[in-house]
N, C-alpha and C. Protein backbone atom coordinates (compact mmCIF):
# COMPACT_ATOMS: atom_id res chain seq x y z
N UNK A 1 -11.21 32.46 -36.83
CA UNK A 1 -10.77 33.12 -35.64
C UNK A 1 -9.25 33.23 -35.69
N UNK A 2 -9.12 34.56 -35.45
CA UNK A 2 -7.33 34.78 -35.32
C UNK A 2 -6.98 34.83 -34.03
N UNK A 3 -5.79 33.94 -33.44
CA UNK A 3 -5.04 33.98 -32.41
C UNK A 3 -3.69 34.93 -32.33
N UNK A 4 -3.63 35.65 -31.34
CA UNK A 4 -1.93 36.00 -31.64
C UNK A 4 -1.04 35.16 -31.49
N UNK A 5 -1.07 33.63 -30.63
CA UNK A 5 0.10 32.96 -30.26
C UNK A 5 -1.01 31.30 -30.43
N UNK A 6 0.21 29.86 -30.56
CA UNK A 6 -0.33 29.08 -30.37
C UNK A 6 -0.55 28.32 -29.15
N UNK A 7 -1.28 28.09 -28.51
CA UNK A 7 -1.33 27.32 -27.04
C UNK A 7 -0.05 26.49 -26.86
N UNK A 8 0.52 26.22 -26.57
CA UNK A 8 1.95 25.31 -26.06
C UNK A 8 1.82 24.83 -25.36
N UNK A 9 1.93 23.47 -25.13
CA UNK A 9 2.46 22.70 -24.26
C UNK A 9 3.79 22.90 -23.35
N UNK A 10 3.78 22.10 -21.99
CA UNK A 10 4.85 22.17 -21.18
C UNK A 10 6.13 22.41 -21.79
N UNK A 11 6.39 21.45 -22.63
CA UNK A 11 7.79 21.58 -23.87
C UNK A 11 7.82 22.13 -25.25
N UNK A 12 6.98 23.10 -24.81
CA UNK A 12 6.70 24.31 -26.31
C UNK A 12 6.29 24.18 -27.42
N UNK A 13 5.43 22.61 -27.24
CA UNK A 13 4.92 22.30 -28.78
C UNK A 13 3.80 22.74 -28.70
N UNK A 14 2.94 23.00 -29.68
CA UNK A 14 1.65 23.46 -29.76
C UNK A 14 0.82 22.49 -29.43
N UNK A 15 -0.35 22.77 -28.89
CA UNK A 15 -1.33 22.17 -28.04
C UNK A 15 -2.69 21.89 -28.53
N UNK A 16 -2.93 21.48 -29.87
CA UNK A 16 -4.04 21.68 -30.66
C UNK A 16 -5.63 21.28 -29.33
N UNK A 17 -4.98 20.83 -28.65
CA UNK A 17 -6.41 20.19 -27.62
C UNK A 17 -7.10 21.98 -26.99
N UNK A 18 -6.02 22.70 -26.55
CA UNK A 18 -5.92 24.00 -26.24
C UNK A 18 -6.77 25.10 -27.00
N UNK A 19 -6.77 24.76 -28.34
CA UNK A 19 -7.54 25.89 -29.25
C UNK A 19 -8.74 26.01 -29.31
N UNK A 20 -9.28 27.44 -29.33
CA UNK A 20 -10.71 27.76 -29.14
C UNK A 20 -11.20 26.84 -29.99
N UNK A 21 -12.54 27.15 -29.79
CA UNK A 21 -13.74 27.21 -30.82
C UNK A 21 -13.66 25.29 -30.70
N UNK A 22 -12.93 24.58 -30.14
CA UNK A 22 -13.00 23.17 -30.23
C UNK A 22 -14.17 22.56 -28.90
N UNK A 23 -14.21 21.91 -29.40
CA UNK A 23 -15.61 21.08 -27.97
C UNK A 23 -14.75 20.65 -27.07
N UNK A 24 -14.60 21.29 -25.69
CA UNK A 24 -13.36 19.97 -24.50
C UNK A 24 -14.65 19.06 -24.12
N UNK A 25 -13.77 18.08 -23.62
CA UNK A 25 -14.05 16.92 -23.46
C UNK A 25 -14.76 17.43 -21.64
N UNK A 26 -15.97 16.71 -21.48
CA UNK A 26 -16.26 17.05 -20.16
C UNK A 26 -15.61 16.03 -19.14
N UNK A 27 -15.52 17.34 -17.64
CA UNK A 27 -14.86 17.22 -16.38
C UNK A 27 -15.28 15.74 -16.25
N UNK A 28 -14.54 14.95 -15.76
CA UNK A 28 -14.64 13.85 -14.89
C UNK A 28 -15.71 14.20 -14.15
N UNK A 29 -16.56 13.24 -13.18
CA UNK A 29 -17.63 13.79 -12.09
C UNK A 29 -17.76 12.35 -11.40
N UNK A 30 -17.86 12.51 -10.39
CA UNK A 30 -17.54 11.09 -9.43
C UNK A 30 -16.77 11.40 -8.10
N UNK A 31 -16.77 10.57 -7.01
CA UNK A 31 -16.51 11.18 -5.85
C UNK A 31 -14.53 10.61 -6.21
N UNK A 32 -13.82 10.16 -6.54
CA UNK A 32 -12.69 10.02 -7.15
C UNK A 32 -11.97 11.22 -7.86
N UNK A 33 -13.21 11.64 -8.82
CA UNK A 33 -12.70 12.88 -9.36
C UNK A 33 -12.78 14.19 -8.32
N UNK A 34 -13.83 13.99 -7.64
CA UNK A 34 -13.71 15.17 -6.56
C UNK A 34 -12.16 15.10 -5.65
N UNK A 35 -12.22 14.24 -4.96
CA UNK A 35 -11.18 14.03 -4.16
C UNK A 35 -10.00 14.12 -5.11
N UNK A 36 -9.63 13.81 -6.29
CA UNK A 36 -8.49 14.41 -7.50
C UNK A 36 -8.29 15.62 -7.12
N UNK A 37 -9.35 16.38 -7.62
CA UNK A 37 -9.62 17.77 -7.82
C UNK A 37 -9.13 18.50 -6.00
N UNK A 38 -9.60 17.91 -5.28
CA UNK A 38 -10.10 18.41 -4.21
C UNK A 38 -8.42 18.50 -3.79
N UNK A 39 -7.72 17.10 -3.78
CA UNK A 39 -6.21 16.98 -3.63
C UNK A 39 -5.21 18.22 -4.38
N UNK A 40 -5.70 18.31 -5.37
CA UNK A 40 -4.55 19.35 -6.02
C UNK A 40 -4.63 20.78 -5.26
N UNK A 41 -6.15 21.24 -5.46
CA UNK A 41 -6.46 22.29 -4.61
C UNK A 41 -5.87 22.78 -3.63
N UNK A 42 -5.86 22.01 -2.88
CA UNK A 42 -5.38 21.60 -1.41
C UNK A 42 -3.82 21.87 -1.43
N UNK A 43 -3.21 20.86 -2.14
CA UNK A 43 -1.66 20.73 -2.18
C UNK A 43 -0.74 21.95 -3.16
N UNK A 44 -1.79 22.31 -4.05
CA UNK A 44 -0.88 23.49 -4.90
C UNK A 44 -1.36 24.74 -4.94
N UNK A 45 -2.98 24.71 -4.10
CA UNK A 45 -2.94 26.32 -3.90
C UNK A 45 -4.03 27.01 -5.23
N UNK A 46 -4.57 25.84 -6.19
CA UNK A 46 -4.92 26.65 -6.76
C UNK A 46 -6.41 25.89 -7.54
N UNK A 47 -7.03 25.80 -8.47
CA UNK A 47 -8.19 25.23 -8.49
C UNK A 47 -7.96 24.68 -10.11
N UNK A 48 -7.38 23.33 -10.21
CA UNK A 48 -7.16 22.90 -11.42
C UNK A 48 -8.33 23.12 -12.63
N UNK A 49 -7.77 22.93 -13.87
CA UNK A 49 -9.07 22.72 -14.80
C UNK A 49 -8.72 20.93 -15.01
N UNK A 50 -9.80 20.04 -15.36
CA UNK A 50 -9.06 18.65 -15.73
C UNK A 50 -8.22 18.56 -16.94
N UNK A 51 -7.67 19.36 -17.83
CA UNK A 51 -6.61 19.02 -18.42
C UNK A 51 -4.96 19.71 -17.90
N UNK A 52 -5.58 20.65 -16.25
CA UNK A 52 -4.00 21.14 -16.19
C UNK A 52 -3.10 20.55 -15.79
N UNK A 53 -2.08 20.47 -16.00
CA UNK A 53 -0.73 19.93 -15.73
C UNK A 53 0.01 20.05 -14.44
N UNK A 54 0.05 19.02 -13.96
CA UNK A 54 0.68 19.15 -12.43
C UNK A 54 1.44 19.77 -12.31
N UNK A 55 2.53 19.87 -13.40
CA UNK A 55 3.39 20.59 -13.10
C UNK A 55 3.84 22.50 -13.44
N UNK A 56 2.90 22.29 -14.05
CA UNK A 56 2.74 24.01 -14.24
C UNK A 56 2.29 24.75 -13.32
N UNK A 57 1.36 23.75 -12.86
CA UNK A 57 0.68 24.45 -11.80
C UNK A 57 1.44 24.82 -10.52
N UNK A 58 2.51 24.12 -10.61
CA UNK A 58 3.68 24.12 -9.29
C UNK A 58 4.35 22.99 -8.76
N UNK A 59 3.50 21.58 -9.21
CA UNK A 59 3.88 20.43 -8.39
C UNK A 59 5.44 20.47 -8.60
N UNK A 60 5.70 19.40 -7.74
CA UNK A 60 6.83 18.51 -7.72
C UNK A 60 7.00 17.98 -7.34
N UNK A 61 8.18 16.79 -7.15
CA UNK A 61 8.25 15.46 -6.57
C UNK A 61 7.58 15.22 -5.61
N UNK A 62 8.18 16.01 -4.42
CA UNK A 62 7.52 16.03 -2.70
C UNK A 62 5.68 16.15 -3.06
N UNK A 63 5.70 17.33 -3.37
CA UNK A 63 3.80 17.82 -3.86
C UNK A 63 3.31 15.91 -4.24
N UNK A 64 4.08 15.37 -5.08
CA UNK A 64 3.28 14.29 -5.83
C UNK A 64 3.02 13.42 -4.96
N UNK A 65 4.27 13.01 -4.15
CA UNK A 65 4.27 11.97 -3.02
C UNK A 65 2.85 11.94 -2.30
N UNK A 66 2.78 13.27 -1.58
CA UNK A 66 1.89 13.87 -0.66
C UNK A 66 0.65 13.71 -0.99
N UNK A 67 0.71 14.29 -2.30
CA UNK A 67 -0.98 13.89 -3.40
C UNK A 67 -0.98 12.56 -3.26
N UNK A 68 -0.46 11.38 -3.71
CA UNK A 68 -0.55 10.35 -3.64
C UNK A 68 -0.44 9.63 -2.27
N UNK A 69 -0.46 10.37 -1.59
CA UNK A 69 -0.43 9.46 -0.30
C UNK A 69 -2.23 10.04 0.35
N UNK A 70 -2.07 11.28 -0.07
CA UNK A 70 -3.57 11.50 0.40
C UNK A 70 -4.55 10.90 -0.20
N UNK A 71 -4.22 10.92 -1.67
CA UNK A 71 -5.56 10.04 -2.07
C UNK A 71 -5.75 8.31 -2.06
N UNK A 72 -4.55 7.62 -1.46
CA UNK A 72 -4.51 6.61 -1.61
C UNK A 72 -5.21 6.28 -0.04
N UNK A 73 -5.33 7.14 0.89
CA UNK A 73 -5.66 7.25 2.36
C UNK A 73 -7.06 7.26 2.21
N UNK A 74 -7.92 8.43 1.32
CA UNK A 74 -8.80 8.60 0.84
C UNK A 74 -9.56 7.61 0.44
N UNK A 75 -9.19 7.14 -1.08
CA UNK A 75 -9.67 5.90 -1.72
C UNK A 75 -9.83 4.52 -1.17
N UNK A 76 -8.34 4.56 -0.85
CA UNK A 76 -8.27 3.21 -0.65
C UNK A 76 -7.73 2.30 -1.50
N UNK A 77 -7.47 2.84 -2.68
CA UNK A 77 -6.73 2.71 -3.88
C UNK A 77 -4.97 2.44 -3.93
N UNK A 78 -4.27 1.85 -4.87
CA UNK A 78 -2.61 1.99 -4.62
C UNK A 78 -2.77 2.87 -5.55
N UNK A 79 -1.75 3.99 -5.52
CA UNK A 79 -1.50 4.87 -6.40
C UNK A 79 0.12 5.78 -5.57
N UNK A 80 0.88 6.11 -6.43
CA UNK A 80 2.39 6.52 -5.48
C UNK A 80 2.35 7.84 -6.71
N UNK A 81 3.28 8.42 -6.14
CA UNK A 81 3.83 9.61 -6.24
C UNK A 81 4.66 9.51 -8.13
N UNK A 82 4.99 8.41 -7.88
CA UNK A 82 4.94 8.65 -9.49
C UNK A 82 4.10 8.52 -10.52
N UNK A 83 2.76 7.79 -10.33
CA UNK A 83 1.96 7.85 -11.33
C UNK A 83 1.46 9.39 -10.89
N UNK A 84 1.78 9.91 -10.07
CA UNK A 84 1.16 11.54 -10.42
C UNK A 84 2.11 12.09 -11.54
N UNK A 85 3.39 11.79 -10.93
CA UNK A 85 4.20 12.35 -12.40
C UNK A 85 4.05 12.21 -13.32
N UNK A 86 3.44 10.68 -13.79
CA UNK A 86 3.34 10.43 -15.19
C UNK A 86 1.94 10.50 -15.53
N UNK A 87 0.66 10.72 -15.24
CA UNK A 87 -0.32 10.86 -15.68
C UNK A 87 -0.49 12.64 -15.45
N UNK A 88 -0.08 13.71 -14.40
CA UNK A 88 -0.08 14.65 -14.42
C UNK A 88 -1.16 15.47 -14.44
N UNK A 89 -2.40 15.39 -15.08
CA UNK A 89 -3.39 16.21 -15.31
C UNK A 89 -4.45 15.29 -14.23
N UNK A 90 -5.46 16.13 -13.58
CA UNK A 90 -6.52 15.76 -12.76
C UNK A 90 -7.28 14.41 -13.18
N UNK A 91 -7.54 15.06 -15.32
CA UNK A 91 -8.28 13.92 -15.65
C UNK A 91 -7.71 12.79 -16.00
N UNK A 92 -6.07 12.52 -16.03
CA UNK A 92 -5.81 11.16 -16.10
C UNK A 92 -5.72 10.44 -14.81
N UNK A 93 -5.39 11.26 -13.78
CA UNK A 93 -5.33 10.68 -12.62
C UNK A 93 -6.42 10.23 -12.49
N UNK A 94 -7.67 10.62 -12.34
CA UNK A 94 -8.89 10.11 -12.38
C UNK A 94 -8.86 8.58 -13.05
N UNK A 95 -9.10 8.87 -14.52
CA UNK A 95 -8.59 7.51 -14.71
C UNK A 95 -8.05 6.53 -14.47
N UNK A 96 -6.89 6.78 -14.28
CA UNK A 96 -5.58 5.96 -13.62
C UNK A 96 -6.27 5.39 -12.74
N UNK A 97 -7.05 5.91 -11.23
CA UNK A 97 -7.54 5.61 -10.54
C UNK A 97 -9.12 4.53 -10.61
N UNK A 98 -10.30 5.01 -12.14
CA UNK A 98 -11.40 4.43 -12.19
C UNK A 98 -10.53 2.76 -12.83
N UNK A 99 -9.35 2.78 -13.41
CA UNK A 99 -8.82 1.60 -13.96
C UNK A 99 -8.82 1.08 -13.06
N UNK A 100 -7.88 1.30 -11.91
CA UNK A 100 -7.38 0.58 -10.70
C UNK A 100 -8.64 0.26 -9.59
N UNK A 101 -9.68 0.91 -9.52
CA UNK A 101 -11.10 0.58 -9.07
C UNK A 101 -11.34 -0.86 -9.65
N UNK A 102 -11.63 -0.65 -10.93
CA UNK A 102 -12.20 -1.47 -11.93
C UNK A 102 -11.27 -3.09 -11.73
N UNK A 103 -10.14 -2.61 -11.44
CA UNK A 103 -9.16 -4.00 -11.99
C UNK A 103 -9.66 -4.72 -10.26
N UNK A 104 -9.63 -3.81 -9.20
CA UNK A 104 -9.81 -4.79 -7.71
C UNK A 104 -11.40 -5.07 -7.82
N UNK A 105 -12.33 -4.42 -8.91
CA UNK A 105 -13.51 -5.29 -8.55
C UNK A 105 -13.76 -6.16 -9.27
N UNK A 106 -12.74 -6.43 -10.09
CA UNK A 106 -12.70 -7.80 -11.38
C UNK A 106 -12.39 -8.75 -10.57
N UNK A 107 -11.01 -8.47 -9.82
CA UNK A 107 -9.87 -9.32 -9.05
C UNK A 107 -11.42 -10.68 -8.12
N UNK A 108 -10.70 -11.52 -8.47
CA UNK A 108 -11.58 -12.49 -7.78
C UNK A 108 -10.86 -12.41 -6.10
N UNK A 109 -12.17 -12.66 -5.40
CA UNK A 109 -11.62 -12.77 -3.58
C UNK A 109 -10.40 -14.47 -3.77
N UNK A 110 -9.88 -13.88 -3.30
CA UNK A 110 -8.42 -15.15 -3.06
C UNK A 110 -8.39 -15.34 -1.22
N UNK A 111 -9.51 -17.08 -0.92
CA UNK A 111 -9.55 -16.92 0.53
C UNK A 111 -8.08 -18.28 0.71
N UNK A 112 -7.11 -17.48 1.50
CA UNK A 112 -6.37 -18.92 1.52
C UNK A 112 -6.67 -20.14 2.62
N UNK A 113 -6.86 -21.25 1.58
CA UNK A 113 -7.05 -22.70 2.71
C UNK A 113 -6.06 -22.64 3.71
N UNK A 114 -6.61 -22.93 4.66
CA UNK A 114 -5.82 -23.06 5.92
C UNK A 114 -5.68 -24.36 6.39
N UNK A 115 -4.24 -24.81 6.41
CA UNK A 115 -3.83 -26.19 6.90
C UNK A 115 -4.54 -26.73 8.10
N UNK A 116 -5.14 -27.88 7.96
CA UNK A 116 -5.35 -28.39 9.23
C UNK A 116 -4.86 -27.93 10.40
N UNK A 117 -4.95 -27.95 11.11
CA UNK A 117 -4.32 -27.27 13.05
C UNK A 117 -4.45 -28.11 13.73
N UNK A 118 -3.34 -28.90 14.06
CA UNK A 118 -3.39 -30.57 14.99
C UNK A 118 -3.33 -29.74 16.47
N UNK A 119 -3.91 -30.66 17.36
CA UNK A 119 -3.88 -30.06 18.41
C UNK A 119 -2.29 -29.91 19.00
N UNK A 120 -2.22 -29.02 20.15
CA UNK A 120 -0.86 -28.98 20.39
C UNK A 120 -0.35 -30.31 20.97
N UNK A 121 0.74 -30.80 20.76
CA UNK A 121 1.19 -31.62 20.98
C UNK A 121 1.01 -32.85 20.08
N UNK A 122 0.61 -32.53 19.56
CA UNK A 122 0.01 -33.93 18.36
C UNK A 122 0.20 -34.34 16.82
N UNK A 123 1.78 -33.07 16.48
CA UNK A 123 1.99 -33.06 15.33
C UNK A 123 3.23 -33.54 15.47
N UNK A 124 3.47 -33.97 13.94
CA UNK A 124 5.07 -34.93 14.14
C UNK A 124 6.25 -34.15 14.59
N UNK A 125 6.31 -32.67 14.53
CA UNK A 125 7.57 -32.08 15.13
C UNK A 125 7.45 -31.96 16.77
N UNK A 126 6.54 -32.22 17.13
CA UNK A 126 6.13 -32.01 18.56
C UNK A 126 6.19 -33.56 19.20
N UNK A 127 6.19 -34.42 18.45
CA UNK A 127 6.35 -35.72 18.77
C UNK A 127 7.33 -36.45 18.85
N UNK A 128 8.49 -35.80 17.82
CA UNK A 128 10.08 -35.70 17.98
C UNK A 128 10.51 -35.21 18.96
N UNK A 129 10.01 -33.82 19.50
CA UNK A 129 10.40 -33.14 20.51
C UNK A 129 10.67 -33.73 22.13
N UNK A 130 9.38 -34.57 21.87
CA UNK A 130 9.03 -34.94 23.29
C UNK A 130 9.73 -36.49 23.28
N UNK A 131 9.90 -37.33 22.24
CA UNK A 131 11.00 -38.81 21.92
C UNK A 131 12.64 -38.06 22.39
N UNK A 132 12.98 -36.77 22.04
CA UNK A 132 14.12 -36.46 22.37
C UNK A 132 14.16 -35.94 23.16
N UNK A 133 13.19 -35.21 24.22
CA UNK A 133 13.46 -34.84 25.91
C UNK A 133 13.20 -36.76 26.50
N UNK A 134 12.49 -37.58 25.97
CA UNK A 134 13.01 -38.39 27.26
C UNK A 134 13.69 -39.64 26.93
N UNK A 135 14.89 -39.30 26.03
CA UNK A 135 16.40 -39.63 25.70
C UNK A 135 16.73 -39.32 26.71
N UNK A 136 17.12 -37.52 26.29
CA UNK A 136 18.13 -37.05 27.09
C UNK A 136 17.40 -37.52 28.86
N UNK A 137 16.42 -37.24 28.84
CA UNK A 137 16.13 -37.27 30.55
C UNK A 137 16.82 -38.65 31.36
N UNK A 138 16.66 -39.75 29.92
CA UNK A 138 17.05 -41.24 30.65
C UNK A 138 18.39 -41.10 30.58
N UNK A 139 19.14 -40.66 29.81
CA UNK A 139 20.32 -40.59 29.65
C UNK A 139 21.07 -40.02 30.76
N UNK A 140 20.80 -38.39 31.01
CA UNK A 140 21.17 -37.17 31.88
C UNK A 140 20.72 -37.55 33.53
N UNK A 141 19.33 -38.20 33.56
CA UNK A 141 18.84 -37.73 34.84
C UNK A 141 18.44 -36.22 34.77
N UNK A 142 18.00 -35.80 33.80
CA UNK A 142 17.38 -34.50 33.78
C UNK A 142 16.53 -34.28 33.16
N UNK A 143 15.50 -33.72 33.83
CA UNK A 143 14.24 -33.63 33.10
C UNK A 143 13.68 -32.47 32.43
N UNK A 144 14.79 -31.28 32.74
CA UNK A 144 14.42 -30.10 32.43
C UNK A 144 14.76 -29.64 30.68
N UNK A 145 15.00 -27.97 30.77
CA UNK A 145 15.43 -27.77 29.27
C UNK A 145 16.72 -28.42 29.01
N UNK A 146 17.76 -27.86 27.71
CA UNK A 146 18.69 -28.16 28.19
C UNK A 146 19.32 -26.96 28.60
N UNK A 147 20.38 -27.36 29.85
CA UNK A 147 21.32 -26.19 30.22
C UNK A 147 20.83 -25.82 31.59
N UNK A 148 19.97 -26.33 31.84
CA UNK A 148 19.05 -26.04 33.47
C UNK A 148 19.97 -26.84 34.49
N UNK A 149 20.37 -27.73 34.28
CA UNK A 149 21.39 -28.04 35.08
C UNK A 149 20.67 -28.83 36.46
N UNK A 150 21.11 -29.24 37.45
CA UNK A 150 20.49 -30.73 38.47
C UNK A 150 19.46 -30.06 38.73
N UNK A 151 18.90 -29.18 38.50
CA UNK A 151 17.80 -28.72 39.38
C UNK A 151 18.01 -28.10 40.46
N UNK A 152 17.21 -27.83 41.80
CA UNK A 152 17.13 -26.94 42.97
C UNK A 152 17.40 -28.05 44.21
N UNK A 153 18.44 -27.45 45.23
CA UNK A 153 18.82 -28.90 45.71
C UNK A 153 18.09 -29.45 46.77
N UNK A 154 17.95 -30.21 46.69
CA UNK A 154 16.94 -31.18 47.27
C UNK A 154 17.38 -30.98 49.00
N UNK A 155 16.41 -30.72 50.02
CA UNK A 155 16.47 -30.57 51.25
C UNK A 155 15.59 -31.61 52.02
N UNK A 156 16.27 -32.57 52.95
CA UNK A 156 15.84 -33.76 53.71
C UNK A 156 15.06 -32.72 54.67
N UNK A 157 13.97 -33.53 55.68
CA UNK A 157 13.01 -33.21 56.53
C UNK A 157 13.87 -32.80 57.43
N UNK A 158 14.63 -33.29 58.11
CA UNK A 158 15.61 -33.20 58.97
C UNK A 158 16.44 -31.48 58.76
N UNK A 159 16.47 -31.23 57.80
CA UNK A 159 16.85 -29.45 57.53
C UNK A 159 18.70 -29.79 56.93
N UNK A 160 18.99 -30.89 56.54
CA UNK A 160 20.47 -31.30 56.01
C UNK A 160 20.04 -31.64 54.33
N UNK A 161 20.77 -31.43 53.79
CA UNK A 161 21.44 -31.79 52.29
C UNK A 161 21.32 -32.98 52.20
């Protein structure tokens, strides 16, 4: 088979993955790859193949963010705006993404022990607290916070000070 030109890549090298008559590798298929697919659609306007290039297609920075924020909303997955840059095509993102599936259902559940819970008042900083209000109270004649000052003034039955 004769071509007039060679397929090129983004940076003008030839693209041997590109040339007829070769077997492509089949589409991703999975609800991950849909929502991939479904995201670019959406954000660039046009209906990817899984090897096209984000950025031919139009992306850019902002576009990637946006992609990555939708599908991470989507999934449920971490994924940012730069692994769109650097994986670029539908079907690595896919990937990128079945890895990052794969690695949180390896991840063992991490439940953290929770310290005992003394009741209130019954732990040693709370026991200091209350040894040093009734210092000061014996000391001051005051029983309040500090800075509250004599209190509210005391009124005899009689209606005098």
């Amino acid at each position: 088979m004769l071509l007039d030109a060679l397929p090129r890549t983004a940076d003008g090298a030839p693209d041997p993955a590109r040339l007829p008559g070769l077997p492509s590798a089949p589409a991703p298929e999975g609800a991950r790859a849909q929502a991939v697919t479904e995201g670019f659609t959406e954000l660039l306007g046009r209906q990817p193949g899984p090897d096209d290039d984000f950025f031919l297609l139009g992306g850019h920075s902002l576009v990637a963010v946006q992609l990555a924020e939708r599908l991470r909303q989507a999934l449920k997955l971490p994924l940012t705006g730069l692994d769109i840059m650097q994986a670029r095509t539908p079907r690595a993102v896919t990937a990128l993404l079945d890895a990052r599936a794969a690695e949180r259902a390896a991840a063992p559940t991490v439940t953290a022990a929770r310290p005992r819970q003394l009741a209130r008042g019954h732990g040693p900083g709370h026991r200091r607290h209350r040894r040093r209000r009734r210092l000061r109270a014996a000391r001051t004649g005051r029983t309040g916070p500090p800075g509250a000052g004599p209190g509210p003034p005391r009124i005899r039955a009689s209606g005098r000070r």
